[in-house]
Protein backbone atom coordinates (compact mmCIF):
# COMPACT_ATOMS: atom_id res chain seq x y z
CA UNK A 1 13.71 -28.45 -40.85
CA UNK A 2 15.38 -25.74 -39.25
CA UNK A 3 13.67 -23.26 -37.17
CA UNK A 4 12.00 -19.67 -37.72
CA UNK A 5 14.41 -17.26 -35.61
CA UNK A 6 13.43 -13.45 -35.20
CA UNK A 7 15.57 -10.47 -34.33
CA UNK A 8 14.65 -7.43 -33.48
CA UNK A 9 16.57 -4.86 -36.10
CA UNK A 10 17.13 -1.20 -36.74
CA UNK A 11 16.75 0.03 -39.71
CA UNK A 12 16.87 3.96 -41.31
CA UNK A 13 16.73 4.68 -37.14
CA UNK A 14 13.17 2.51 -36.82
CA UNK A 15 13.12 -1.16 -35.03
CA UNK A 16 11.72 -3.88 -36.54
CA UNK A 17 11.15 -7.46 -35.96
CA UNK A 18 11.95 -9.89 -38.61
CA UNK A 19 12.13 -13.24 -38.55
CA UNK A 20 13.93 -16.24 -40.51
CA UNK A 21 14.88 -19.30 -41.36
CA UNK A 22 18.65 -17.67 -40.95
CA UNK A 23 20.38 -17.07 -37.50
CA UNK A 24 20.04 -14.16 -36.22
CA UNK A 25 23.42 -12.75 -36.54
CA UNK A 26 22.78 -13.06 -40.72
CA UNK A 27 18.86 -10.90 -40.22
CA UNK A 28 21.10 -8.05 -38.50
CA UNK A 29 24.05 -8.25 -40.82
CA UNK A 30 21.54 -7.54 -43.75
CA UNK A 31 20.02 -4.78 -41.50
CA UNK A 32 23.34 -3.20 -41.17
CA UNK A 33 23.87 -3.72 -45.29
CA UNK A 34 20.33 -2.00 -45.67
CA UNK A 35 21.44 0.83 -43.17
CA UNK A 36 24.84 1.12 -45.20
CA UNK A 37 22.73 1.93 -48.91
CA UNK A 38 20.69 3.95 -47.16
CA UNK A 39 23.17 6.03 -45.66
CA UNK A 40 24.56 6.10 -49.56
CA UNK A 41 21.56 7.35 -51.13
CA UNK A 42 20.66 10.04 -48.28
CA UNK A 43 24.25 11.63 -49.39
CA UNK A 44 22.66 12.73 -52.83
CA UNK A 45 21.91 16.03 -53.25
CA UNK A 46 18.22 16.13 -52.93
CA UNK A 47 17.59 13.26 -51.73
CA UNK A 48 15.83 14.67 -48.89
CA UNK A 49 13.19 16.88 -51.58
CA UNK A 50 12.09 13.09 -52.74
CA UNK A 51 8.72 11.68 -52.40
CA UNK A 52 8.96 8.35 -49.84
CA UNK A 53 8.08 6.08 -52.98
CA UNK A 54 10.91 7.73 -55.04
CA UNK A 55 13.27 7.25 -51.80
CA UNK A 56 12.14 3.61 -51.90
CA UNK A 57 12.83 2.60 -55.46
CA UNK A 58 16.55 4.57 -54.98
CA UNK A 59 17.18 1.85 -52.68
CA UNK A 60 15.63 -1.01 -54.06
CA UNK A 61 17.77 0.58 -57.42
CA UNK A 62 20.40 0.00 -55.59
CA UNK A 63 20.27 -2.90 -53.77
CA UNK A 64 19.66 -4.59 -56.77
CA UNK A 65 22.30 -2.99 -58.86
CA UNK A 66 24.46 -4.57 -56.03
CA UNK A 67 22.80 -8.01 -56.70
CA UNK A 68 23.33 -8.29 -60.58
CA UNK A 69 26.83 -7.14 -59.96
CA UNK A 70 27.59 -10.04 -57.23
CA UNK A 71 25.67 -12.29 -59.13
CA UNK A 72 28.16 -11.42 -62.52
CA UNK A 73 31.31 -11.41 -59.82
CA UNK A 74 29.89 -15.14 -58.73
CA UNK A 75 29.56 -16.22 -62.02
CA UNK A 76 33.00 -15.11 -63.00
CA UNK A 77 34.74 -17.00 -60.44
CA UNK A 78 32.67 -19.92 -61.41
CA UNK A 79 34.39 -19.80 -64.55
CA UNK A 80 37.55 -19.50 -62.95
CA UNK A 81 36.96 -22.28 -60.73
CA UNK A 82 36.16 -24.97 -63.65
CA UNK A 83 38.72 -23.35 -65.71
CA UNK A 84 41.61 -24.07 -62.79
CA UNK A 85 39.82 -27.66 -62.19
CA UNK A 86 40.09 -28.06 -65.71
CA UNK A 87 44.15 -26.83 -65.28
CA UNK A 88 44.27 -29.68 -62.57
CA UNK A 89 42.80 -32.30 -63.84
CA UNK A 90 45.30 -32.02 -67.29
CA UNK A 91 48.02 -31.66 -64.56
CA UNK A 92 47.09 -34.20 -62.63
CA UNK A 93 46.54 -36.58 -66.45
CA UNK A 94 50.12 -35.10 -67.31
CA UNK A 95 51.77 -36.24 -63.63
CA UNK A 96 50.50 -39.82 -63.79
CA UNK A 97 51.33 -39.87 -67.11
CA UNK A 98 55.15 -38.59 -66.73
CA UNK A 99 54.87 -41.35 -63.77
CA UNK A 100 54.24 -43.91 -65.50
CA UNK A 101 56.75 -43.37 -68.24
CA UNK A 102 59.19 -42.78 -65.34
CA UNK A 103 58.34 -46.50 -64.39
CA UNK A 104 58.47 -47.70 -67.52
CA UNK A 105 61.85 -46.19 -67.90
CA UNK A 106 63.04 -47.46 -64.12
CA UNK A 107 62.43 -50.88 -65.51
CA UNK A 108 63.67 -51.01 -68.52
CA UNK A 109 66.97 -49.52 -67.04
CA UNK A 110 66.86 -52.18 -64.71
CA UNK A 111 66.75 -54.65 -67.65
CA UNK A 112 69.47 -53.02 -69.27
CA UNK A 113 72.00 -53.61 -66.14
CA UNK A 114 70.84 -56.63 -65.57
CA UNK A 115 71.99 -57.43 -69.31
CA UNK A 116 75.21 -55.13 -68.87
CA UNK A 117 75.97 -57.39 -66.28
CA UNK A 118 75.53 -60.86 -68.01
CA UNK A 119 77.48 -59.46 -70.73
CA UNK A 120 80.21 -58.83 -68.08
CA UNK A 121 80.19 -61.73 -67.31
CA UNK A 122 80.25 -63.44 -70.83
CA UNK A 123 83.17 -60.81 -71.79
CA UNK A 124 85.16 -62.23 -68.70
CA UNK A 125 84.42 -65.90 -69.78
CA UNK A 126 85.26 -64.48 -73.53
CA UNK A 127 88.77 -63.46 -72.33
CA UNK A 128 89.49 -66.24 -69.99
CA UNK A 129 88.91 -68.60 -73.10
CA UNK A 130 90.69 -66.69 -75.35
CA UNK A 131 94.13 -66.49 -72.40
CA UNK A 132 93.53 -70.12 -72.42
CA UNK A 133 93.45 -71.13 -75.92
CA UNK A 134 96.58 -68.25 -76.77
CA UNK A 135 98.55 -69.80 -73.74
CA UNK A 136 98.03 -73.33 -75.50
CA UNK A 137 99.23 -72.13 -78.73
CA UNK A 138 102.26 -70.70 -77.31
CA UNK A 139 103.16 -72.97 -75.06
């Protein structure tokens, strides 16, 4: 199991101490995402008139609003992902099969010459017969 790490983290100008199963570099990275909405929220007008509980749901509002939306993002390329591993894999199904009639068709051009070239052959022994047998009727 890994262990409990704690950093020591500003937030909205206060330190606090948090701690996680996380290094420590991640708890201050999400500190500094925290400061970032909260910086966003403070620039609405009258933000500053709000009641501390009414500040508080603005930026839970918010952070979750940024949640659903990188959850729906996530998602999205999720599709993408199984549709373009779905794109391979017909690829890849197309490719072996366009190999394998590619071998198919290297071998049966292979038997092809190899019958071009017994017919060769015969023709030659064809026309030597036939020199032979017109010599001995003309001669």
């Amino acid at each position: 199991m890994a262990s409990k790490n704690t950093a020591q983290v500003l937030i909205d100008g206060k330190i606090y101490s948090v701690s996680g199963y996380e290094s420590e570099d991640y708890l201050q990275r999400v500190a500094a995402y925290l400061n970032n909405k909260i910086s966003e929220i403070k620039e609405m007008e009258g933000y500053n008139k709000l009641p501390a509980e009414t500040k508080a749901l603005l930026l839970e509002l918010n952070v979750a609003d940024d949640y659903f939306k990188l959850k729906k993002d996530a998602s999205d390329l999720s599709a993408q992902i199984a549709d373009k591993d779905k794109e391979t894999y017909e690829v890849k199904h197309e490719l072996i099969a366009a190999q394998m009639t590619l071998e198919s068709t290297k071998k049966e051009l292979e038997t092809l010459q190899e019958e071009e070239k017994t017919n060769q052959k015969r023709i030659v022994e064809l026309e030597a017969q036939l020199k032979e047998k017109q010599r001995k009727d003309h001669g």
